[in-house]
Structures are given as C-alpha cells and as structure tokens.
C-alpha atoms as a PDB file:
ATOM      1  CA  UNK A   1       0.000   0.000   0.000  1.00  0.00           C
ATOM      2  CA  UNK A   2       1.102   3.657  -0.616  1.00  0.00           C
ATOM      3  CA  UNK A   3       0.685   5.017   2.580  1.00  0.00           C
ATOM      4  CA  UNK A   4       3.668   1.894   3.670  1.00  0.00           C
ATOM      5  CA  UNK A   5       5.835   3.583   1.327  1.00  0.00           C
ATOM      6  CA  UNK A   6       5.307   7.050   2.741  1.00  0.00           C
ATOM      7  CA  UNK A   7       5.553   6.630   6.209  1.00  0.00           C
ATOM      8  CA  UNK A   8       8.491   4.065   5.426  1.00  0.00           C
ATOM      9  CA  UNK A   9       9.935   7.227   3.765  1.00  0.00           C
ATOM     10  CA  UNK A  10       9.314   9.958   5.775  1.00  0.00           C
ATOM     11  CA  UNK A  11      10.349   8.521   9.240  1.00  0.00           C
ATOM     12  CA  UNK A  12      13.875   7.014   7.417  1.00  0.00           C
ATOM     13  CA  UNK A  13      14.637  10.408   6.179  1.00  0.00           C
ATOM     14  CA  UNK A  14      14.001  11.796   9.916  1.00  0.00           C
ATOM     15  CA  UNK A  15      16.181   8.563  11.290  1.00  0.00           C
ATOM     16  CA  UNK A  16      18.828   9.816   8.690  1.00  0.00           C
ATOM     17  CA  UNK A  17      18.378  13.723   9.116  1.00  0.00           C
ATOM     18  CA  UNK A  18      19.410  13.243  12.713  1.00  0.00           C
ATOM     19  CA  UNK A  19      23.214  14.455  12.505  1.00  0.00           C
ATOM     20  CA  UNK A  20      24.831  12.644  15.319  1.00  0.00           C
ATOM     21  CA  UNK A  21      28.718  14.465  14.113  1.00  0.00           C
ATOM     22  CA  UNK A  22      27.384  17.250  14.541  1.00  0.00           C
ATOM     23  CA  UNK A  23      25.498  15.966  18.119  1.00  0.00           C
ATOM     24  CA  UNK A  24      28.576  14.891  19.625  1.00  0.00           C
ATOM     25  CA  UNK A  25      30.748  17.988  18.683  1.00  0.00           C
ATOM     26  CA  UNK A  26      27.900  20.430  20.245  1.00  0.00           C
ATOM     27  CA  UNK A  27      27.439  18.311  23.225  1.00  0.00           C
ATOM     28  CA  UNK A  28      31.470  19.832  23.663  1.00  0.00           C
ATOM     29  CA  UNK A  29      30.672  22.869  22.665  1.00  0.00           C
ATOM     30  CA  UNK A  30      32.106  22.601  19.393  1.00  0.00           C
ATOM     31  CA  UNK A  31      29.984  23.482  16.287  1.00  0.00           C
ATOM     32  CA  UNK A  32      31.502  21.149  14.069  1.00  0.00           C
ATOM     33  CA  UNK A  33      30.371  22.666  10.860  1.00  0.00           C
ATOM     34  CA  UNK A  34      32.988  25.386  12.004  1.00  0.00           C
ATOM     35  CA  UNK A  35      35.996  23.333  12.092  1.00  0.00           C
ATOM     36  CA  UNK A  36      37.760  21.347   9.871  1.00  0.00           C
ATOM     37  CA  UNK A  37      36.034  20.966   6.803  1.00  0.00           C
ATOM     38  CA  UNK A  38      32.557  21.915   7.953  1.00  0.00           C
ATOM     39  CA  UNK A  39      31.779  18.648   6.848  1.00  0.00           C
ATOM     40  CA  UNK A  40      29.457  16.736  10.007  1.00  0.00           C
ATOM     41  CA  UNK A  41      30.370  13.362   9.192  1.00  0.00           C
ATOM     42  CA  UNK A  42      33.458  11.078  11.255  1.00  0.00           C
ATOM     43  CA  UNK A  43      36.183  11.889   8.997  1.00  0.00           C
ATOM     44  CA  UNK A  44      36.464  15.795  10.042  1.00  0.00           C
ATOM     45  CA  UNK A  45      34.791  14.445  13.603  1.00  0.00           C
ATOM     46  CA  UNK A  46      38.274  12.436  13.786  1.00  0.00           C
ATOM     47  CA  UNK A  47      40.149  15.253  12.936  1.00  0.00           C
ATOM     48  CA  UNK A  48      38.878  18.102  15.149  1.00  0.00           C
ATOM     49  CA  UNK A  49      37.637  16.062  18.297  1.00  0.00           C
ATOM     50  CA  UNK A  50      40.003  12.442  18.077  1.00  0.00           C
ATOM     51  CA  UNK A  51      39.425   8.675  17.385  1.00  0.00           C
ATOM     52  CA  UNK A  52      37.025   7.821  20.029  1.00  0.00           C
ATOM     53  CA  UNK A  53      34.502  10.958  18.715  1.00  0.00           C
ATOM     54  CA  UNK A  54      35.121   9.996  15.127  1.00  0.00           C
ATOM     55  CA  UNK A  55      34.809   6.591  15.369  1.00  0.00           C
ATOM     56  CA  UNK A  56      31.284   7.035  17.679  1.00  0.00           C
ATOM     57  CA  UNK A  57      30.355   9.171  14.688  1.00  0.00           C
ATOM     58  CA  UNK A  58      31.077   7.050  12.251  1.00  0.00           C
ATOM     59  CA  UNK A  59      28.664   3.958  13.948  1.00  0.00           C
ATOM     60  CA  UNK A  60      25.980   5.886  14.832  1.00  0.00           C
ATOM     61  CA  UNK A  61      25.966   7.045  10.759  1.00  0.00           C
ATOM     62  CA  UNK A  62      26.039   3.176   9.920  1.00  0.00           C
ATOM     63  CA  UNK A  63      23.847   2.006  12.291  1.00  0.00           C
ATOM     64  CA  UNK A  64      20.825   5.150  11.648  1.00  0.00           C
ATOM     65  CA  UNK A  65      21.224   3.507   7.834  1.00  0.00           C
ATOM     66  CA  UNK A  66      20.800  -0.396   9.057  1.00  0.00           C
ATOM     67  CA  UNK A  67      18.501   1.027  11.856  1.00  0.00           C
ATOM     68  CA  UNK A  68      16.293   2.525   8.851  1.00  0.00           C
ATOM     69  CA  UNK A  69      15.499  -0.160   6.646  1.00  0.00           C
ATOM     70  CA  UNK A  70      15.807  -3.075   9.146  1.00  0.00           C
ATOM     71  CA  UNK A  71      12.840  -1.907  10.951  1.00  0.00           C
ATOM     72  CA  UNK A  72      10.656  -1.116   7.640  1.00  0.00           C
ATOM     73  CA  UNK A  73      11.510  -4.058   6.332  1.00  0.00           C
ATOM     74  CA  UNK A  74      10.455  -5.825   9.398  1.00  0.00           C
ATOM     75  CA  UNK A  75       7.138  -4.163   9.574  1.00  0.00           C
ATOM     76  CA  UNK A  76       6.130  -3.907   6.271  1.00  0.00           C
ATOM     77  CA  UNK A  77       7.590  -7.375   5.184  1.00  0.00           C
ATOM     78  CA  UNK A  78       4.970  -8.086   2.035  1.00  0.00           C
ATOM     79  CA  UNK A  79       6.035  -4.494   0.269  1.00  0.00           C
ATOM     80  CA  UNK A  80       8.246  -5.047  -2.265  1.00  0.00           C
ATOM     81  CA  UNK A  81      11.214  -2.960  -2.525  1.00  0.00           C
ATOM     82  CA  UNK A  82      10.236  -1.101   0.500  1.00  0.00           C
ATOM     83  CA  UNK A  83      13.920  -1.427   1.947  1.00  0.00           C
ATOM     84  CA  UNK A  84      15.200   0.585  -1.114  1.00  0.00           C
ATOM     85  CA  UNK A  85      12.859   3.345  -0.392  1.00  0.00           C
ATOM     86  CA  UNK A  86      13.611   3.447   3.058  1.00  0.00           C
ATOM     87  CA  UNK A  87      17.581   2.883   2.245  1.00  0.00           C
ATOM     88  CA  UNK A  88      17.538   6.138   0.293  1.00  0.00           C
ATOM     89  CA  UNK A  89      15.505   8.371   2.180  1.00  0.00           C
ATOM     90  CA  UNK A  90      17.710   7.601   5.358  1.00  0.00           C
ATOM     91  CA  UNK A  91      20.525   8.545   3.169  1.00  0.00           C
ATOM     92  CA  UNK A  92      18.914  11.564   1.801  1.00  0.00           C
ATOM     93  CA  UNK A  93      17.978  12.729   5.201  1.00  0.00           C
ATOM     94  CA  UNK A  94      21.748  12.153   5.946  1.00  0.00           C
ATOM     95  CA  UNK A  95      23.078  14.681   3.539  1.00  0.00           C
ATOM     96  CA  UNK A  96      20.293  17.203   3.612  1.00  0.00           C
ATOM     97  CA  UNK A  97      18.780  17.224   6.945  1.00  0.00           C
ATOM     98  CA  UNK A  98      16.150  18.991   7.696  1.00  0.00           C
ATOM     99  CA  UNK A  99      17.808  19.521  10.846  1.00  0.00           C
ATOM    100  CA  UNK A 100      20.522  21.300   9.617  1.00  0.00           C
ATOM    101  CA  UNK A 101      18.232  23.307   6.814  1.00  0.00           C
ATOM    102  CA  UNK A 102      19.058  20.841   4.538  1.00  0.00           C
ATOM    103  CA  UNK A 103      22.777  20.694   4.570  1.00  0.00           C
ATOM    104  CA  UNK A 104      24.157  17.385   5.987  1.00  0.00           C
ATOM    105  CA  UNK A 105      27.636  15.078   5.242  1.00  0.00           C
ATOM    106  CA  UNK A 106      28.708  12.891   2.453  1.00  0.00           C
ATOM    107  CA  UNK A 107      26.434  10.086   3.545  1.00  0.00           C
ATOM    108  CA  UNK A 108      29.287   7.781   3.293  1.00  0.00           C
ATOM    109  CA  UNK A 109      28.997   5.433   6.542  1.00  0.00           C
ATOM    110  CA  UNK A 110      24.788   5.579   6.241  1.00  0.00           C
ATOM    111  CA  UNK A 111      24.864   4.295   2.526  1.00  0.00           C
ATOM    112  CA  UNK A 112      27.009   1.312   3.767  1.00  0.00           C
ATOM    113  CA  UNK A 113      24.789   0.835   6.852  1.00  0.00           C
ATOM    114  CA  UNK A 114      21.588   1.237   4.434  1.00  0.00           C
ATOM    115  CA  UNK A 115      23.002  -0.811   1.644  1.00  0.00           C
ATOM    116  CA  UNK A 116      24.256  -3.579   4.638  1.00  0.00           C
ATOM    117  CA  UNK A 117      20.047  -5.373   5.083  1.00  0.00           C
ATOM    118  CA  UNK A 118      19.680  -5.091   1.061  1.00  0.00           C
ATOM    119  CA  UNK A 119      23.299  -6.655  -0.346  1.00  0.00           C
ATOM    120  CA  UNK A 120      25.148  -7.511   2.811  1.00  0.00           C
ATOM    121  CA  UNK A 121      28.329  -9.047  -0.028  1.00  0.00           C
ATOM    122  CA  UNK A 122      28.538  -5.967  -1.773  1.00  0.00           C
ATOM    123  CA  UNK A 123      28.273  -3.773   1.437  1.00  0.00           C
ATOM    124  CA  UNK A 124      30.967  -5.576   3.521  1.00  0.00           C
ATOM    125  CA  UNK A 125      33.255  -6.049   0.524  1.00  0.00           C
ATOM    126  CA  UNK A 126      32.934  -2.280   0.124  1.00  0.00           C
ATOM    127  CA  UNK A 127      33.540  -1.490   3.805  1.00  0.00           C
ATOM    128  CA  UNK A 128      36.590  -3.794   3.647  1.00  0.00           C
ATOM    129  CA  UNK A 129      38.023  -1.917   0.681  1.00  0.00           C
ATOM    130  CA  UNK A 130      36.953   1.634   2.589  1.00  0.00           C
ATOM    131  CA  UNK A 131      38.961   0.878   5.743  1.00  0.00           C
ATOM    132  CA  UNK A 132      42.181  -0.706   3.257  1.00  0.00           C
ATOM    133  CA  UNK A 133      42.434   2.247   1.244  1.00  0.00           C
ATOM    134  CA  UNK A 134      41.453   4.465   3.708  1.00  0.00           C
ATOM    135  CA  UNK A 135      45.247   2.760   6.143  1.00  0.00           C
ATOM    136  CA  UNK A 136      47.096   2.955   2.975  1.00  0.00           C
ATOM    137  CA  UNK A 137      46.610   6.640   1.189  1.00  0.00           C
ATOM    138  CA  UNK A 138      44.953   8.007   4.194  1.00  0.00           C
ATOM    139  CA  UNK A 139      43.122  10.042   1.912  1.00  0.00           C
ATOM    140  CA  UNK A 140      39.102   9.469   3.054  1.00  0.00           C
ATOM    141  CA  UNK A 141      37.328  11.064  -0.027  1.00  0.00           C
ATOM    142  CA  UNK A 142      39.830   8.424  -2.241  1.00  0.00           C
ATOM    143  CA  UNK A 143      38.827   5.473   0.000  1.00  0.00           C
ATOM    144  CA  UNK A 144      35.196   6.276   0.224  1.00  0.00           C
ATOM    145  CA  UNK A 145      34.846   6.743  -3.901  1.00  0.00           C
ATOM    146  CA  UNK A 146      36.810   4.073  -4.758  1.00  0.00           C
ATOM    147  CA  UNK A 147      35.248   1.404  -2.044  1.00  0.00           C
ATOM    148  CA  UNK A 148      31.833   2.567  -2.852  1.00  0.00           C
ATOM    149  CA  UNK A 149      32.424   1.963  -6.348  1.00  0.00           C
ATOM    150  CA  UNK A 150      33.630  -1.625  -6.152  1.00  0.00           C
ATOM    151  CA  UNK A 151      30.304  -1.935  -3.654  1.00  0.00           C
ATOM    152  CA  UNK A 152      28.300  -0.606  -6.606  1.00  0.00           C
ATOM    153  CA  UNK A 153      30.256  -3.025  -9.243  1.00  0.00           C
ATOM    154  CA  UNK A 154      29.391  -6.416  -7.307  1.00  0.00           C
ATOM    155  CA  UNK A 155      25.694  -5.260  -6.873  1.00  0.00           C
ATOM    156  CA  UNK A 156      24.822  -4.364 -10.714  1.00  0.00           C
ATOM    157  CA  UNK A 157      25.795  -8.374 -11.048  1.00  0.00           C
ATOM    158  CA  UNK A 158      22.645  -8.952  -8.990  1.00  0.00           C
ATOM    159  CA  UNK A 159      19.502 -10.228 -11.089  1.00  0.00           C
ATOM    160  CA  UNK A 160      17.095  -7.450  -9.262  1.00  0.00           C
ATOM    161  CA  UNK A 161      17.261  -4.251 -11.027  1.00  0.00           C
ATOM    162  CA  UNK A 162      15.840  -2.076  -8.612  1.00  0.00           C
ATOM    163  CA  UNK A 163      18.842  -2.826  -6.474  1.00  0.00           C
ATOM    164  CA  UNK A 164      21.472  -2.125  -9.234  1.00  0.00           C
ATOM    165  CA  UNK A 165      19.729   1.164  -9.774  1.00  0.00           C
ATOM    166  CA  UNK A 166      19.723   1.562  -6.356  1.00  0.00           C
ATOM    167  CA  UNK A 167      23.559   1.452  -6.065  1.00  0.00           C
ATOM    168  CA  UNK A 168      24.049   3.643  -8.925  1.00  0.00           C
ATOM    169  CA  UNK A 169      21.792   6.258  -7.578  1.00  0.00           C
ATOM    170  CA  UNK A 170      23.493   6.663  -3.820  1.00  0.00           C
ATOM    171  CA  UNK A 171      27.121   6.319  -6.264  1.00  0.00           C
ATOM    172  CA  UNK A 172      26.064   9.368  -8.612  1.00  0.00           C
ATOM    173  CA  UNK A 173      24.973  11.121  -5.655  1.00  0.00           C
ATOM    174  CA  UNK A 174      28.241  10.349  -3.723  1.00  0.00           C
ATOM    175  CA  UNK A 175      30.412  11.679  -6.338  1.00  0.00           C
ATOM    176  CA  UNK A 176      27.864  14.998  -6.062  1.00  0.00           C
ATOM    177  CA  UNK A 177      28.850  15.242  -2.506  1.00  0.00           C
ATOM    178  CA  UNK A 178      32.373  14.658  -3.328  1.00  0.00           C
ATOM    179  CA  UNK A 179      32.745  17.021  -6.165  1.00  0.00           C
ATOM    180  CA  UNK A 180      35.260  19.511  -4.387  1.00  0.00           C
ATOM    181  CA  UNK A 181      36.949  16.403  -2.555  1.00  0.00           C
ATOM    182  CA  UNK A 182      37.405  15.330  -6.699  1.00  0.00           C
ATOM    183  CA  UNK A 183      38.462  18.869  -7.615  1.00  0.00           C
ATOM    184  CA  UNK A 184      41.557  18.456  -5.350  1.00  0.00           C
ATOM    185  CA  UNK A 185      42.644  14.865  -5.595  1.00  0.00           C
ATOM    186  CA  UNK A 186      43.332  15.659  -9.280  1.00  0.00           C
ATOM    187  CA  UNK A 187      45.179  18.985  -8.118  1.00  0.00           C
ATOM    188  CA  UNK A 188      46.950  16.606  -5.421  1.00  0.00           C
ATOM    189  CA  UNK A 189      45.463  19.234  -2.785  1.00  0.00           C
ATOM    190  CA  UNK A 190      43.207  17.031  -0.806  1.00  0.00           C
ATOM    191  CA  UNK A 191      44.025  17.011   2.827  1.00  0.00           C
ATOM    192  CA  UNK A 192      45.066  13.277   4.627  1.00  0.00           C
ATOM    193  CA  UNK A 193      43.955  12.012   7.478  1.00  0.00           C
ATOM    194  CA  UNK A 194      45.974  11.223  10.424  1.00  0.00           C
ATOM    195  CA  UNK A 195      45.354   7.313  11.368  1.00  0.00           C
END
C-alpha cells in the first residue's frame, strides 16, 4: 500500500536527518560545521575532536542507515522494494537534513549501513576496501569513492534491477557530494587524514 511507502519514507529520512557528528561535537561545545572541513560526518569528527569521537560518529551514521530499513523491512515485510525506499531516504535525510536546513555530510557510513540489510556481499566487501584504502593513502574522499564503487560493481551483477539502480543512484549522488573532494585529488590538494 502507498501510505507503507510514505511513512516508510518519511520517518527514514528523519532517522537519517538526525546528525549525530554534529550531536557529539555540540554536546562539547564545538559546532563542528565550524571546524575542519565543515563537513558533520566522522572523517572531520576524527580530525577536530580524536578517534574515540570519530569513530562514535562514524557507527551511529552506519547504524541510523541499518537502523532505517531493518525496521521497515520488518514491519512492512509483504512491500516489495520497501527497503530501497527506506535505504535512500535515510541517506537523503543524511546529507540534507532537515535539521541542519538541509545541509548534511557525504552520507558515506549511512549508505554502507543502508546498503548492509539489502546486499550484505557488496556492502561488507565495500567497507573492507573503505577501511584498506582508507590505512594505505589516508586520503578518506579516495577510499570512500573508490570502495563505494567496487560496492556498486558487485551489486549491478545482482539479477534485481531495482537494487542495481539503487547502487548507482546513492554512487552518482556520492560523487555529487564529493565534487570539491574530486576537484583536489586531481590537483593533489586534498588534505590526509591522520590514522
């Protein structure tokens, strides 16, 4: 029914909106969009506030995705495709949050946790790749691009297209995100992270 879809879509993109980076710095008295990058997601969390912040940052983003469409998927379990709908809206909520007049992160960490309930191979072989690249150039905009597109590869070799589309959508939208992170790889200007 429509009205599944809706409230499926409405309450993920509130679940998403919520911009726990941006939570944790205040509750320090840091306004996180500020420092750093401005960006409210772990990576500039880790930078301006440490590992244990970042890393808090970076589960809670995960686990709002999972959180998301787990639960609509588990209450609405006869709508097809209902965990797609809720997947994206989480992840649109993410990076434009209503909370934050529609400004938000990169929506890195809550496409993973989203994408984790609806291909759990391509998700975890993308998180993998993340964290490897992430060690070896240090370079999080590099990791998250490249890991998301191997992520993206393995799921278009699903049967379901609705879930290949899916993983191109939330990929075109990364690179969107990303597009100033892009601007600066190529100039070799992008900033590393410390690990």
């Amino acid at each position: 029914m429509i009205e599944h879809y809706l409230i499926a879509g409405v309450i993920s993109y509130l679940l998403g909106s919520v911009p726990c980076g941006f939570l944790i710095a205040k509750s320090k008295g840091v306004d996180i969009r500020k420092e750093g990058s401005g960006n409210i997601g772990a990576t500039n969390v880790y930078r301006v506030l440490g590992k244990k912040d970042g890393v808090l940052t970076l589960v809670l983003d995960v686990g709002k995705g999972a959180l998301a469409v787990t639960l609509f998927t588990l209450i609405f379990p006869k709508e097809t495709h209902i965990d797609v709908v809720s997947a994206v809206s989480a992840v649109l909520g993410h990076d434009f949050s209503v909370f934050l007049l529609f400004k938000g992160g990169k929506g890195v960490a809550t496409s993973y946790g989203a994408s984790l309930p609806i291909d759990p191979l391509a998700s975890l072989v993308g998180m993998f790749v993340w964290i490897g690249i992430l060690l070896t150039t240090k370079y999080s905009s590099l990791a998250a691009l490249l890991s998301f597109l191997i992520a993206t590869l393995i799921a278009i070799s699903s049967n379901d297209y609705v879930v290949r589309i899916y993983f191109l959508s939330l990929y075109v939208l990364m690179i969107f995100k990303h597009r100033e992170n892009i601007k600066r790889l190529f100039k070799r200007e992008e900033n590393r992270i410390k690990i």
